[in-house]
Protein backbone atom coordinates (compact mmCIF):
# COMPACT_ATOMS: atom_id res chain seq x y z
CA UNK A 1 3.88 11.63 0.66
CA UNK A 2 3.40 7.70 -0.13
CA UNK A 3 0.99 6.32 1.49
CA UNK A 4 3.49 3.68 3.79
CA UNK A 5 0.39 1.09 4.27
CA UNK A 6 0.43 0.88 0.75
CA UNK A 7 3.88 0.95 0.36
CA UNK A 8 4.23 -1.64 2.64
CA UNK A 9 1.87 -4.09 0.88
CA UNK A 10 3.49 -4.02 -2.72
CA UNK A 11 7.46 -4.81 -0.76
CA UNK A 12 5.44 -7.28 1.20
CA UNK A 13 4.19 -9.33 -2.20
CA UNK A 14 7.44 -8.57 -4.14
CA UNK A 15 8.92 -10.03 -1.16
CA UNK A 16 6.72 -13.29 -0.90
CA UNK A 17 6.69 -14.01 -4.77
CA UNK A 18 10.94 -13.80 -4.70
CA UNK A 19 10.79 -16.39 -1.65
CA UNK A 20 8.24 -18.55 -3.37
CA UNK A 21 9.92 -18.23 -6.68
CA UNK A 22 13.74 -19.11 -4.51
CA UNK A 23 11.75 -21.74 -3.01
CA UNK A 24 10.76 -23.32 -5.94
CA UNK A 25 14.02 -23.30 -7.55
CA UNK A 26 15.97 -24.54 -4.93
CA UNK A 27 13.05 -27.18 -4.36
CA UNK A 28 13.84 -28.36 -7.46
CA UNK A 29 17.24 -28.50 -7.67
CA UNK A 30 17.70 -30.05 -4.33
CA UNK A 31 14.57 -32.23 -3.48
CA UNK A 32 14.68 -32.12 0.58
CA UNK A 33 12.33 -34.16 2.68
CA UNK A 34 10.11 -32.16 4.62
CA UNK A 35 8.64 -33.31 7.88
C-alpha cells in the first residue's frame, strides 16, 4: 500500500511547481497589474 501522506505531498509539489511555472509564463506574456 502507498503511503497516501506521502503520496499526497509529491501531487501537492508537482502541483505547485506547474502553477508557478503557468504563472510565470503567462506573467510574462501578459504583464497584468497586480493590486
Amino acid at each position: 500500500m502507498v503511503n497516501a501522506r506521502a503520496q499526497l505531498k509529491k501531487t501537492h509539489i508537482m502541483i505547485n511547481h506547474y502553477m508557478n511555472n503557468h504563472f510565470l509564463l503567462h506573467y510574462e506574456t501578459n504583464p497584468i497589474e497586480m493590486d
